[in-house]
PDB file of N, CA and C in Angstrom:
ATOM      1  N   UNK A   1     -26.553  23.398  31.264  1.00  0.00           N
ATOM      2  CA  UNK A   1     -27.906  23.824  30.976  1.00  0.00           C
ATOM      3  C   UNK A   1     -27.915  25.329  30.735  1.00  0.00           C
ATOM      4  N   UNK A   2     -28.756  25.741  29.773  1.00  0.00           N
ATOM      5  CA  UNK A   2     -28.969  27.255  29.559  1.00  0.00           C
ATOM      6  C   UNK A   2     -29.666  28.356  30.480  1.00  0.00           C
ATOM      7  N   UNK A   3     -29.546  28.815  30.645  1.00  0.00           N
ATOM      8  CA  UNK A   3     -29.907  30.258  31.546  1.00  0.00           C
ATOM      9  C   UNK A   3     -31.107  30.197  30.335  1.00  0.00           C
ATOM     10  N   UNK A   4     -32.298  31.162  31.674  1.00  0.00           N
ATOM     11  CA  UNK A   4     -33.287  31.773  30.773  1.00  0.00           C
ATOM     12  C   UNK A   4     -33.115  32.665  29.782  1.00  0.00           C
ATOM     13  N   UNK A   5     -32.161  33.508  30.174  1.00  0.00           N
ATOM     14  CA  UNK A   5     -31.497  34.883  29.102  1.00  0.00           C
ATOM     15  C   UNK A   5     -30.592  33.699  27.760  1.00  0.00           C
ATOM     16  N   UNK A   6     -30.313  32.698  28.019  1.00  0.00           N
ATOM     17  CA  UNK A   6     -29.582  32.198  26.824  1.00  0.00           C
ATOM     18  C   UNK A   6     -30.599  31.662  26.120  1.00  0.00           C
ATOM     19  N   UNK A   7     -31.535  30.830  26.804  1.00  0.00           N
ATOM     20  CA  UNK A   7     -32.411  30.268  26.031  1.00  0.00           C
ATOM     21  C   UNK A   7     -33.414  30.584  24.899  1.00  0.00           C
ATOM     22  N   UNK A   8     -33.882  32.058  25.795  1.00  0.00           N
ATOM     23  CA  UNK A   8     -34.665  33.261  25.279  1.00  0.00           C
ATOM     24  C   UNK A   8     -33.697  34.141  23.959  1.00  0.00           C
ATOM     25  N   UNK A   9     -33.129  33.910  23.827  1.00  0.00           N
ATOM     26  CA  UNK A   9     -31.758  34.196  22.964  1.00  0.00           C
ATOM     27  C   UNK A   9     -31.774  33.174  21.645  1.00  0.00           C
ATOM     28  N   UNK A  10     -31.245  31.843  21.759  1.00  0.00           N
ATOM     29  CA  UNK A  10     -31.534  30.861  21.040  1.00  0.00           C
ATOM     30  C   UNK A  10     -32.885  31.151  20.013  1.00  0.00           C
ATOM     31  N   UNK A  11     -34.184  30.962  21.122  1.00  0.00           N
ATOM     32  CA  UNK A  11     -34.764  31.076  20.503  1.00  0.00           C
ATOM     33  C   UNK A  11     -35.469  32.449  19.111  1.00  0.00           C
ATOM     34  N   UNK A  12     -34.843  33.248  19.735  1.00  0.00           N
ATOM     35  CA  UNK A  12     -34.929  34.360  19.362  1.00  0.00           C
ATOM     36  C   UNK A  12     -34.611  34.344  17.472  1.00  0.00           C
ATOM     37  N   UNK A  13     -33.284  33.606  18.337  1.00  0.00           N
ATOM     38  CA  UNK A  13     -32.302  33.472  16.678  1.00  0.00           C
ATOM     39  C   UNK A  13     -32.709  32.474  15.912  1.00  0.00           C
ATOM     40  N   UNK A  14     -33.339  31.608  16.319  1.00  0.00           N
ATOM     41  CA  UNK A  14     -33.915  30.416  16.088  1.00  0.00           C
ATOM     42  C   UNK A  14     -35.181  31.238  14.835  1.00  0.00           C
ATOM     43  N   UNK A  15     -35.691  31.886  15.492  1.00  0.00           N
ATOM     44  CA  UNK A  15     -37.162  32.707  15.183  1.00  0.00           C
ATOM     45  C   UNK A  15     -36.661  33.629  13.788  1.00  0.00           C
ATOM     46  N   UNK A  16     -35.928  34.161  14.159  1.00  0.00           N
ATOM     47  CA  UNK A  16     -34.929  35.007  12.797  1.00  0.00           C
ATOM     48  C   UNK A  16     -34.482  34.105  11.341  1.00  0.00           C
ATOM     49  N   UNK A  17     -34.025  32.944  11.894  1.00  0.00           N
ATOM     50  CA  UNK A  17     -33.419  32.314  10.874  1.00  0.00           C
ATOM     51  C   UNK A  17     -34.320  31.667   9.994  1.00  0.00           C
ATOM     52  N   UNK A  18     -35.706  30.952  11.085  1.00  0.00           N
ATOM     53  CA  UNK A  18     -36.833  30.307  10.175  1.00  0.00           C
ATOM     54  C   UNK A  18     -37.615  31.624   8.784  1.00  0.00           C
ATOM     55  N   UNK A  19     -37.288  32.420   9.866  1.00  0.00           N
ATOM     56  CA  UNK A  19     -38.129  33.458   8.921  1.00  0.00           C
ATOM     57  C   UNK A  19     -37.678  33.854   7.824  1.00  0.00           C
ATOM     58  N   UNK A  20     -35.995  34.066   7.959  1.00  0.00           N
ATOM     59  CA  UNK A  20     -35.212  34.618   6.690  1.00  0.00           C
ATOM     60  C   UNK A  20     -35.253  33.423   5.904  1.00  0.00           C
ATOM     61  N   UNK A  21     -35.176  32.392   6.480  1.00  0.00           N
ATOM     62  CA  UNK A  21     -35.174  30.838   5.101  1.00  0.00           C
ATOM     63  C   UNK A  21     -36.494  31.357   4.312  1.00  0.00           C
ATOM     64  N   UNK A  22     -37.402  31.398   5.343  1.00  0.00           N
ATOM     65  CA  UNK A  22     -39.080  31.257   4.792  1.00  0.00           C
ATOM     66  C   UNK A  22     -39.025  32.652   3.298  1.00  0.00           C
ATOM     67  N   UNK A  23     -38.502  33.399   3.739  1.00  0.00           N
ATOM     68  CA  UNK A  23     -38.217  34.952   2.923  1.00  0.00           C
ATOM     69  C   UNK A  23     -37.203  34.471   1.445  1.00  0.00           C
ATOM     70  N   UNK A  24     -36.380  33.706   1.688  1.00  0.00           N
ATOM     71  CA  UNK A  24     -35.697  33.868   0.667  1.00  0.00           C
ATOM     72  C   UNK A  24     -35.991  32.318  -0.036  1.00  0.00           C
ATOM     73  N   UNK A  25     -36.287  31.627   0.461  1.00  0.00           N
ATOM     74  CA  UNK A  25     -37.093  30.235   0.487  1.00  0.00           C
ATOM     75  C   UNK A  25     -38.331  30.355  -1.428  1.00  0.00           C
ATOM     76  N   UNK A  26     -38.848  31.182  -0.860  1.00  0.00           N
ATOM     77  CA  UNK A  26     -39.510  32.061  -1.858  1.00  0.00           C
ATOM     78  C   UNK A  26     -39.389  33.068  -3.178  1.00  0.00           C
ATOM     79  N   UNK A  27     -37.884  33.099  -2.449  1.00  0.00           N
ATOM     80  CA  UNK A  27     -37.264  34.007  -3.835  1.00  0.00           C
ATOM     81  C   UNK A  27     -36.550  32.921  -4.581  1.00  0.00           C
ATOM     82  N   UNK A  28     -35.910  31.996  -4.332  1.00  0.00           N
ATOM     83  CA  UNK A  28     -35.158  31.135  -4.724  1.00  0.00           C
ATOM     84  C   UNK A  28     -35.981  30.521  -6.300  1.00  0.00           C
ATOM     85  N   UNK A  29     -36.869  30.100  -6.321  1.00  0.00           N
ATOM     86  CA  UNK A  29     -37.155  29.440  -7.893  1.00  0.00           C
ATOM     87  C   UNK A  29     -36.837  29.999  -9.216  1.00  0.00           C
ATOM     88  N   UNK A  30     -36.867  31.656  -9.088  1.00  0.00           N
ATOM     89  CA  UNK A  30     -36.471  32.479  -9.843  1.00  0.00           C
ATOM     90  C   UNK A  30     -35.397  32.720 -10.377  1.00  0.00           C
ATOM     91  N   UNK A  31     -34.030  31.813  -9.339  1.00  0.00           N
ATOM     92  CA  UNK A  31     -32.974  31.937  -9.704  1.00  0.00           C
ATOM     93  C   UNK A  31     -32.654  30.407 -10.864  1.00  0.00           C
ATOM     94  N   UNK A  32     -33.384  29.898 -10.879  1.00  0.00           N
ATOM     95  CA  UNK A  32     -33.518  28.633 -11.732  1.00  0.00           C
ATOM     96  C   UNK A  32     -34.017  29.169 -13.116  1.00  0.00           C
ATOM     97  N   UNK A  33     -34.738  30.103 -12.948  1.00  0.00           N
ATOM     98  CA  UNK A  33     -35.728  30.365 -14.862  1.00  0.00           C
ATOM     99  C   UNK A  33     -34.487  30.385 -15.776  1.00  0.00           C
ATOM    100  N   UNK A  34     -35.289  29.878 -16.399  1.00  0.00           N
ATOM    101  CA  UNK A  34     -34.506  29.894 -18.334  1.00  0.00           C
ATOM    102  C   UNK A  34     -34.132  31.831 -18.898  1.00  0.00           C
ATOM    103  N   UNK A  35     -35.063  32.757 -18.414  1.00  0.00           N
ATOM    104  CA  UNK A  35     -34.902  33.691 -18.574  1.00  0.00           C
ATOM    105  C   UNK A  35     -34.170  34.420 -17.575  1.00  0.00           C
ATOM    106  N   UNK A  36     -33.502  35.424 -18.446  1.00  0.00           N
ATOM    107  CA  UNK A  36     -32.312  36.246 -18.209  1.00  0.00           C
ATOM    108  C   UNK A  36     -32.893  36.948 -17.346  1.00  0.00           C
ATOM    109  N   UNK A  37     -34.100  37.910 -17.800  1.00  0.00           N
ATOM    110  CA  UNK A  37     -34.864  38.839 -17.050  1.00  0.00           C
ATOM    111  C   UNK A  37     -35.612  38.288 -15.814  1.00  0.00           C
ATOM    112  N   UNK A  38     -35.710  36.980 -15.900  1.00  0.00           N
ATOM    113  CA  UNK A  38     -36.501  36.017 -15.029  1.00  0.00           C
ATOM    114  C   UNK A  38     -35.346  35.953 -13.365  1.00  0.00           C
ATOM    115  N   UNK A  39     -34.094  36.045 -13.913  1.00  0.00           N
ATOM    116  CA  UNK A  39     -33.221  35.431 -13.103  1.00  0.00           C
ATOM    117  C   UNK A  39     -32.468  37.094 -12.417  1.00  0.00           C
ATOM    118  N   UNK A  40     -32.738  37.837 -13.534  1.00  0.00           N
ATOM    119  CA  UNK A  40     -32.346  38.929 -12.825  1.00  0.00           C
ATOM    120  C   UNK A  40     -33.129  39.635 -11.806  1.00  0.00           C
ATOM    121  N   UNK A  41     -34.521  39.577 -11.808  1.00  0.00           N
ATOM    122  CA  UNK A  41     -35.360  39.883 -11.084  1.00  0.00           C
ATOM    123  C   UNK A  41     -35.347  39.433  -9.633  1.00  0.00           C
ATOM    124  N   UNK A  42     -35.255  38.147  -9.689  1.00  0.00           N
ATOM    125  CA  UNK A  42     -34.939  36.961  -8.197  1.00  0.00           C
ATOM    126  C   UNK A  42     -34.345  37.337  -7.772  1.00  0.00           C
ATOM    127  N   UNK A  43     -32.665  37.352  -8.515  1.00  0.00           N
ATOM    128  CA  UNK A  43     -31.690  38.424  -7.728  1.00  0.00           C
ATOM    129  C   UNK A  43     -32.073  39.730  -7.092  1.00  0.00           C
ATOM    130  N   UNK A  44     -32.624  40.332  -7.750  1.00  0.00           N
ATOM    131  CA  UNK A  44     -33.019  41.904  -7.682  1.00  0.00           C
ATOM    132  C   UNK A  44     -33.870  42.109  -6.349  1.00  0.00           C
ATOM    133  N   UNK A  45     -34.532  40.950  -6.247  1.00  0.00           N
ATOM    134  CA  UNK A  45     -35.860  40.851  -5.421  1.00  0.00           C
ATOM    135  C   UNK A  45     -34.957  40.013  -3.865  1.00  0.00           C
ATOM    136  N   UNK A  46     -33.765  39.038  -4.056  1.00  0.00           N
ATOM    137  CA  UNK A  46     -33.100  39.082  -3.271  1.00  0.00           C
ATOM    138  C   UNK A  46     -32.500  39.835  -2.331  1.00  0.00           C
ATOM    139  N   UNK A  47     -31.768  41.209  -3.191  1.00  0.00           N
ATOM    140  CA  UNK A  47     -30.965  41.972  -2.409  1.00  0.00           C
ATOM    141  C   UNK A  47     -31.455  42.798  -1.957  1.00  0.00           C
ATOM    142  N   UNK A  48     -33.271  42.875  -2.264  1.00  0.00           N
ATOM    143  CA  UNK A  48     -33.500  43.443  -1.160  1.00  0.00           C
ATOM    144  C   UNK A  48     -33.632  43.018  -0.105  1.00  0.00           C
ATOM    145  N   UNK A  49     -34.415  41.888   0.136  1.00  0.00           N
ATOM    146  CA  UNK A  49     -34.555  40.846   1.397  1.00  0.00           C
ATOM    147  C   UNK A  49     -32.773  40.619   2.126  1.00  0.00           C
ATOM    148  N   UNK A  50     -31.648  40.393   1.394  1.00  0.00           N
ATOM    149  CA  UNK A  50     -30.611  40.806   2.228  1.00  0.00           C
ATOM    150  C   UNK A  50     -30.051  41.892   3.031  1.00  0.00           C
ATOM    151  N   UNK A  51     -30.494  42.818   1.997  1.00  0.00           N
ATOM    152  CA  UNK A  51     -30.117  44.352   2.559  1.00  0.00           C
ATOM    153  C   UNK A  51     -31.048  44.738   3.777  1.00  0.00           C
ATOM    154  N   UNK A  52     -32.455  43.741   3.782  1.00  0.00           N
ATOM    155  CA  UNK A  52     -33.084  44.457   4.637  1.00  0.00           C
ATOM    156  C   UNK A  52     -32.442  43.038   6.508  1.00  0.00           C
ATOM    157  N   UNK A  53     -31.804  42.009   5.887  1.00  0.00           N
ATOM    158  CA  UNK A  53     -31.448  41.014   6.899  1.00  0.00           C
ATOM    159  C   UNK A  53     -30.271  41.666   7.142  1.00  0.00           C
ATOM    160  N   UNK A  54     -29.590  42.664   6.822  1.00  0.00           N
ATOM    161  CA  UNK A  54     -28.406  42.964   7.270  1.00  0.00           C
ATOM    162  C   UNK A  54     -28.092  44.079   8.149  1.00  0.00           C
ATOM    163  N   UNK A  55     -29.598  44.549   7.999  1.00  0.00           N
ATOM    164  CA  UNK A  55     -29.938  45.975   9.144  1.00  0.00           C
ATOM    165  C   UNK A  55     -29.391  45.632  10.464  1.00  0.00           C
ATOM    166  N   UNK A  56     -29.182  46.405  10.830  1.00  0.00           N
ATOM    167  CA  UNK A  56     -28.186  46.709  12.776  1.00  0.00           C
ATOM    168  C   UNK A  56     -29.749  45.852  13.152  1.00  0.00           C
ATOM    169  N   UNK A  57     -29.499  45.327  14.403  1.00  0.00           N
ATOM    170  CA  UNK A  57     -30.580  44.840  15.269  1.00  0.00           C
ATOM    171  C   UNK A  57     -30.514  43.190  14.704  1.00  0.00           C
ATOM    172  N   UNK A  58     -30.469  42.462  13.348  1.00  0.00           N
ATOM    173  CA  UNK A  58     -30.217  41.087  12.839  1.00  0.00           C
ATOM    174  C   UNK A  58     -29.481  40.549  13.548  1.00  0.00           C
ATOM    175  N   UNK A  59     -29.680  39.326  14.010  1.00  0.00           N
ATOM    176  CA  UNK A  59     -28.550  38.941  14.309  1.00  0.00           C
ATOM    177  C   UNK A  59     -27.861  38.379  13.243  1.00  0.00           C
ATOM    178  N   UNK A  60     -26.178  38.141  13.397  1.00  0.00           N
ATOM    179  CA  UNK A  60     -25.640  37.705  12.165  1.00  0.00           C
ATOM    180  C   UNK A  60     -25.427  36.433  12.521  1.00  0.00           C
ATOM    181  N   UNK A  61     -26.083  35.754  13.028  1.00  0.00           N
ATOM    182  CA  UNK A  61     -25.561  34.102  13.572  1.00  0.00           C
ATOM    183  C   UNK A  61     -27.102  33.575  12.992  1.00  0.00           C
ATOM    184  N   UNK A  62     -27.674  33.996  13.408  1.00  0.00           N
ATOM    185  CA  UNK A  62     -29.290  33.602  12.735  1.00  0.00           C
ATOM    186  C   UNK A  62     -29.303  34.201  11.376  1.00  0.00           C
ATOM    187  N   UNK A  63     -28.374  35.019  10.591  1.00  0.00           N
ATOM    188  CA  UNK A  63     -28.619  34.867   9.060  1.00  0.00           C
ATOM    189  C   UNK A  63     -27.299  33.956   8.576  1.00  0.00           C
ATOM    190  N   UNK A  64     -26.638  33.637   9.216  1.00  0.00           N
ATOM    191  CA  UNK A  64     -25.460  32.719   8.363  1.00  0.00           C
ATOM    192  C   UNK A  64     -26.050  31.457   7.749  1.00  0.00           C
ATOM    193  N   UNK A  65     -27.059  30.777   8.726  1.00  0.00           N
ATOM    194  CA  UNK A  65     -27.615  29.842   8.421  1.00  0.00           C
ATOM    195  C   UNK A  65     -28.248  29.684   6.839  1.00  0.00           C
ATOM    196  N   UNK A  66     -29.243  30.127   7.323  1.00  0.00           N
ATOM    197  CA  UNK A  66     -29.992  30.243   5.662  1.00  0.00           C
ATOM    198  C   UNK A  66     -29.288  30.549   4.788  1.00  0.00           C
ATOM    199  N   UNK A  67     -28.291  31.897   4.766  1.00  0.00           N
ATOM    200  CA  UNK A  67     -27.497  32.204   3.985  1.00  0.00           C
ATOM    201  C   UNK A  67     -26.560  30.833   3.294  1.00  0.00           C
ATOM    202  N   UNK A  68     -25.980  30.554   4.310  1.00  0.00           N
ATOM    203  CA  UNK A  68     -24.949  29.504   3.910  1.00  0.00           C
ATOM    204  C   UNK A  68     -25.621  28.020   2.744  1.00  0.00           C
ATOM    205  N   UNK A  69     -26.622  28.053   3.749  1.00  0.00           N
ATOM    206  CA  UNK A  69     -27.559  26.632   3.304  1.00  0.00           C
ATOM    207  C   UNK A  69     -28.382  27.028   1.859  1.00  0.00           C
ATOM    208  N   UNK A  70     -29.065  28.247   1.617  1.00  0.00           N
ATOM    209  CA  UNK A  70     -29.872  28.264   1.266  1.00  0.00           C
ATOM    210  C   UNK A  70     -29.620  29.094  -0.031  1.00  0.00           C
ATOM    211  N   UNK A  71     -28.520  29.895   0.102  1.00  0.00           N
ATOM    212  CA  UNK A  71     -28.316  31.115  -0.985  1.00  0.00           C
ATOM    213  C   UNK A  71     -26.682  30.617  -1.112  1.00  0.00           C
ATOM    214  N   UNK A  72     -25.754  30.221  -0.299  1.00  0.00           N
ATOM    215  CA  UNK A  72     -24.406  30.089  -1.190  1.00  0.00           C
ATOM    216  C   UNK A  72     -24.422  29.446  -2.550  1.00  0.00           C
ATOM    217  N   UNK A  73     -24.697  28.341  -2.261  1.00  0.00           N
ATOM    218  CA  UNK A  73     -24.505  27.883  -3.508  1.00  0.00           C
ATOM    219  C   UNK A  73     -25.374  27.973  -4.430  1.00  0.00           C
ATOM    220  N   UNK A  74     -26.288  28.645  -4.754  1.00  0.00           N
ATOM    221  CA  UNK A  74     -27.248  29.389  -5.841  1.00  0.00           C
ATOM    222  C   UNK A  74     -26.210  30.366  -6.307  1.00  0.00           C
ATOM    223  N   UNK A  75     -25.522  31.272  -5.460  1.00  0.00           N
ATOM    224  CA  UNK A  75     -24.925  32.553  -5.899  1.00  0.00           C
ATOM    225  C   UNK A  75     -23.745  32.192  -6.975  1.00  0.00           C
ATOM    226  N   UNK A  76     -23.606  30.556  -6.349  1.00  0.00           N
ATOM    227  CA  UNK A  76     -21.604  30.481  -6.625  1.00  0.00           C
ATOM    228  C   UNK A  76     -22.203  29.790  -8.333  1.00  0.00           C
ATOM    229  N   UNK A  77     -23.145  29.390  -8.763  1.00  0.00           N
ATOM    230  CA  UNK A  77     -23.600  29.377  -9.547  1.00  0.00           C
ATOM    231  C   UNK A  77     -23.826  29.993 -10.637  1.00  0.00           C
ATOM    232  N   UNK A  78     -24.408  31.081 -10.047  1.00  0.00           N
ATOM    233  CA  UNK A  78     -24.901  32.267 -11.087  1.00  0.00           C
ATOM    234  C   UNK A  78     -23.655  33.063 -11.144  1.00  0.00           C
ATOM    235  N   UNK A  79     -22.552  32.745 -10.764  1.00  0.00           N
ATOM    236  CA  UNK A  79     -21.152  33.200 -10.899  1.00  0.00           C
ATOM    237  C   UNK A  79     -20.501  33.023 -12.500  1.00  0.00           C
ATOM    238  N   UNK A  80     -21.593  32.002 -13.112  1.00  0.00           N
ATOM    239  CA  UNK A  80     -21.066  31.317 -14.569  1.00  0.00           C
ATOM    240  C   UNK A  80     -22.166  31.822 -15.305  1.00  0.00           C
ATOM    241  N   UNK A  81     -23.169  32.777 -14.898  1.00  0.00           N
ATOM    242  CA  UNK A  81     -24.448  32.712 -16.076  1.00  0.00           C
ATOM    243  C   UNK A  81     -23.896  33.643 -16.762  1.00  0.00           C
ATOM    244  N   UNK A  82     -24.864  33.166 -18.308  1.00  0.00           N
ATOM    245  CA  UNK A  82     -24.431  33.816 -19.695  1.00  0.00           C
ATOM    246  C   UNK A  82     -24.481  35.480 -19.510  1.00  0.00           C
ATOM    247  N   UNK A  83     -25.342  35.727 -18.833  1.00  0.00           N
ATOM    248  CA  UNK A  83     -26.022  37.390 -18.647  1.00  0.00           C
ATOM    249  C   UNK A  83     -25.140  38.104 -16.953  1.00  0.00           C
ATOM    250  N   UNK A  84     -24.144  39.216 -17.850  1.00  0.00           N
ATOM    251  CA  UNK A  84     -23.515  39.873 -17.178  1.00  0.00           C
ATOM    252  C   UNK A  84     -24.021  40.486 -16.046  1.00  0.00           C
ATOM    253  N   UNK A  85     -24.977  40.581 -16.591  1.00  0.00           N
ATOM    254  CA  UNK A  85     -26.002  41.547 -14.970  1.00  0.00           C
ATOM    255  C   UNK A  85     -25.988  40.115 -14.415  1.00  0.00           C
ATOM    256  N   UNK A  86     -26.674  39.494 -14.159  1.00  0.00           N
ATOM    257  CA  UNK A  86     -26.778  38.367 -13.080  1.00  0.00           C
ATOM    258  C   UNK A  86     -25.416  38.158 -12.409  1.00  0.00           C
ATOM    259  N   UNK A  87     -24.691  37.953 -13.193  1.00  0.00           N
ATOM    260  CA  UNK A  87     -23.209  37.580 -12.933  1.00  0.00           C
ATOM    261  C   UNK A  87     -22.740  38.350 -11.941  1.00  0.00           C
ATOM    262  N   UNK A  88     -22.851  40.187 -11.988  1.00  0.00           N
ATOM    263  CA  UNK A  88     -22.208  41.300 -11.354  1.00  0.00           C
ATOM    264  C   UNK A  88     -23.508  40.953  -9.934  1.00  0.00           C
ATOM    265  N   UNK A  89     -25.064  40.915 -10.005  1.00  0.00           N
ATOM    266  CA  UNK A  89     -25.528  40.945  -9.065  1.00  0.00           C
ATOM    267  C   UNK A  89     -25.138  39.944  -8.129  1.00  0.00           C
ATOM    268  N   UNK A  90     -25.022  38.499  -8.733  1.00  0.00           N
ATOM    269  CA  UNK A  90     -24.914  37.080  -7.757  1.00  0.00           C
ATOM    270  C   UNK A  90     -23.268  37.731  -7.062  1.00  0.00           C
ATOM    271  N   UNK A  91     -22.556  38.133  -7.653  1.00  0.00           N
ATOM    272  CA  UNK A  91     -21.381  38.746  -7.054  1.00  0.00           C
ATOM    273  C   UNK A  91     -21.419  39.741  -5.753  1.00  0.00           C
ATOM    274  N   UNK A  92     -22.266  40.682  -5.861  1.00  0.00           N
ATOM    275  CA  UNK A  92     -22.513  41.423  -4.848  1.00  0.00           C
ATOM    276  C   UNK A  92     -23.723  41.006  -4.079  1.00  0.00           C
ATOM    277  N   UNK A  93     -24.080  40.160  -4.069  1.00  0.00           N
ATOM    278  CA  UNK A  93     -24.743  39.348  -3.185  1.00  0.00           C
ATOM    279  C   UNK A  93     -24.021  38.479  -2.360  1.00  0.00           C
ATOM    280  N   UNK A  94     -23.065  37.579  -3.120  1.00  0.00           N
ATOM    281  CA  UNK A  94     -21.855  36.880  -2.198  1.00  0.00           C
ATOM    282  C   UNK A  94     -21.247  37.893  -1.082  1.00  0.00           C
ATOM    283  N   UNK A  95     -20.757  38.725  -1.839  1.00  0.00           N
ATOM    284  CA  UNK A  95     -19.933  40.458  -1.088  1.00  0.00           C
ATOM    285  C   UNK A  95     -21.352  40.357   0.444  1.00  0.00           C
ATOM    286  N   UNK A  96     -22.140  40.896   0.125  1.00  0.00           N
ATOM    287  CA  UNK A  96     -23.189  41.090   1.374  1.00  0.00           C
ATOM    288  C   UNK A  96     -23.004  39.867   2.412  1.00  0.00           C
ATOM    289  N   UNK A  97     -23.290  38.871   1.933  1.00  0.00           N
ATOM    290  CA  UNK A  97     -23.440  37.924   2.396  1.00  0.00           C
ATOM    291  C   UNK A  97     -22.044  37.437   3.575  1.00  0.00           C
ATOM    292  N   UNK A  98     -21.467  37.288   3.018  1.00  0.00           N
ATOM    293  CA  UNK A  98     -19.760  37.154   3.383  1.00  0.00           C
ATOM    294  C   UNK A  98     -19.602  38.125   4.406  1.00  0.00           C
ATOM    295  N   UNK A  99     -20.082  39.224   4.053  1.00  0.00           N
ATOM    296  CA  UNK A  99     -19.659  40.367   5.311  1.00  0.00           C
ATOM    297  C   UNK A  99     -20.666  40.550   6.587  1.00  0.00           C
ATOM    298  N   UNK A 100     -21.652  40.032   6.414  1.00  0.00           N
ATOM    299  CA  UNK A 100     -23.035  40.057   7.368  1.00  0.00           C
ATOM    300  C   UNK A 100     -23.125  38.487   8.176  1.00  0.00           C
ATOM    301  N   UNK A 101     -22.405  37.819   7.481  1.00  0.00           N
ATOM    302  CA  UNK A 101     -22.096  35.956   8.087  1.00  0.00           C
ATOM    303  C   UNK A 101     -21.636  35.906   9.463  1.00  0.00           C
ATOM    304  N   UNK A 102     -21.484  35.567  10.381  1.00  0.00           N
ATOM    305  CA  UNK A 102     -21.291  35.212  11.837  1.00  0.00           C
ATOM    306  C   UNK A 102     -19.804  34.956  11.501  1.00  0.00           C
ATOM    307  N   UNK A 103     -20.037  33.584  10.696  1.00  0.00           N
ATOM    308  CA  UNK A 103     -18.622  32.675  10.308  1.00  0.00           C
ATOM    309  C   UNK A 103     -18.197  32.737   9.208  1.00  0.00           C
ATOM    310  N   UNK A 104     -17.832  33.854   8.252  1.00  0.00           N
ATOM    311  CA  UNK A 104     -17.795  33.842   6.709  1.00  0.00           C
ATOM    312  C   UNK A 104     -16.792  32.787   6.442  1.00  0.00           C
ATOM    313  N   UNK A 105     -15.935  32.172   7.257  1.00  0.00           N
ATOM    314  CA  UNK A 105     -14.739  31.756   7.183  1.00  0.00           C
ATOM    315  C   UNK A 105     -15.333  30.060   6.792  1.00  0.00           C
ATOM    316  N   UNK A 106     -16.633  29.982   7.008  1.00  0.00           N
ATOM    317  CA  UNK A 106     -17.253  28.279   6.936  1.00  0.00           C
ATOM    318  C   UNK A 106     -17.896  28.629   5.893  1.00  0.00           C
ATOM    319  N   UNK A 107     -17.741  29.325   5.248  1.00  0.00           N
ATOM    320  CA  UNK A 107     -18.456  29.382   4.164  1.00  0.00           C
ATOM    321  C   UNK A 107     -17.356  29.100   2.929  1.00  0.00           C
ATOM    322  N   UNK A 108     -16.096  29.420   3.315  1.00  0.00           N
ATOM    323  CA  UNK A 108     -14.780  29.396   1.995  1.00  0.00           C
ATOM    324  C   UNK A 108     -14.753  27.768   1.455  1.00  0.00           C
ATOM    325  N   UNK A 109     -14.655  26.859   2.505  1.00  0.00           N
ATOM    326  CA  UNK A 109     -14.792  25.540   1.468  1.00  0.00           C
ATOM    327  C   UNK A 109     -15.944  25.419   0.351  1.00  0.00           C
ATOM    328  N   UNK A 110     -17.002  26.107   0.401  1.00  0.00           N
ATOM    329  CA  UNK A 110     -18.108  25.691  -0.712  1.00  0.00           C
ATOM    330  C   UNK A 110     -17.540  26.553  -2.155  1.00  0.00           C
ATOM    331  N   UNK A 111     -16.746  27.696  -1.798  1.00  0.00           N
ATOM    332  CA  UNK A 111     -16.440  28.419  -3.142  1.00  0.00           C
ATOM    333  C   UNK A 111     -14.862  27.686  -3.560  1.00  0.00           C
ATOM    334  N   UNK A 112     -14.311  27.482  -2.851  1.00  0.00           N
ATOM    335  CA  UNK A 112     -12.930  26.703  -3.142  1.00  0.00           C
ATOM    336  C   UNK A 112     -13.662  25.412  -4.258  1.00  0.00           C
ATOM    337  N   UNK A 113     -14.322  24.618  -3.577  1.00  0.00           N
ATOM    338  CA  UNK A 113     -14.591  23.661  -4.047  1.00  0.00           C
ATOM    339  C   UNK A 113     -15.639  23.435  -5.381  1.00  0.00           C
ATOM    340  N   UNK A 114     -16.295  24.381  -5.284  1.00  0.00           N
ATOM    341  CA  UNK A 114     -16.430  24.611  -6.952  1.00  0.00           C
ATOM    342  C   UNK A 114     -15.691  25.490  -7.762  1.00  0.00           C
ATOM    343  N   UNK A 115     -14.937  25.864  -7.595  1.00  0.00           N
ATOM    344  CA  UNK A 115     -13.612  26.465  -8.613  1.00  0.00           C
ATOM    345  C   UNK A 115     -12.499  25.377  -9.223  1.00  0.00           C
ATOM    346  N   UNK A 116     -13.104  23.927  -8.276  1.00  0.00           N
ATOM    347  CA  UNK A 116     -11.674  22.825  -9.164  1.00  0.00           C
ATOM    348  C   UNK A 116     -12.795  22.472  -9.894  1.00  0.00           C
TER     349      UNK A 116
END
């Protein structure tokens, strides 16, 4: 059974993670548009919402989640779009992501596996 200090913890991270889904949850449709400028923007409008989840005080166990679930495989995607800017941003978005992850290491089967 959990201690109050663990529980209060959990939830904490629990509280972090709903919120960052809810945050990027929202940015996400943008990365779908037909337009170049459409898709670069989402991104654009992404890295800030990462940059600002990656601030000291985040926990990085409560952003792996969403991250992993919610933004890997959008990014590993836009890894193939026609428009170089998207391409270089979804790239340094992976980079953030990967380095701010709890477990970056559970994240390597999803990029392995779309490269065959």
């Amino acid at each position: 059974m959990a201690t109050p200090a663990e529980a209060a913890t959990d939830f904490a991270e629990a509280a972090e993670a709903a919120e960052l889904s809810r945050s990027l949850g929202r940015l996400l449709p943008g990365l779908e548009t037909e337009s170049k400028l459409g898709r670069r923007r989402a991104l654009e409008a992404l890295e800030h919402a990462l940059e600002e989840a990656v601030r000291p005080g985040v926990d990085s166990a409560a952003f792996q989640g969403p991250w992993a679930r919610l933004l890997l495989p959008r990014l590993l995607r836009l890894l193939t779009d026609p428009a170089e800017g998207c391409r270089a941003l979804a790239a340094h978005l992976l980079d953030l992501g990967l380095r701010r992850a709890a477990r970056p290491r559970d994240a390597l089967p999803l990029p392995l596996v779309s490269l065959t």
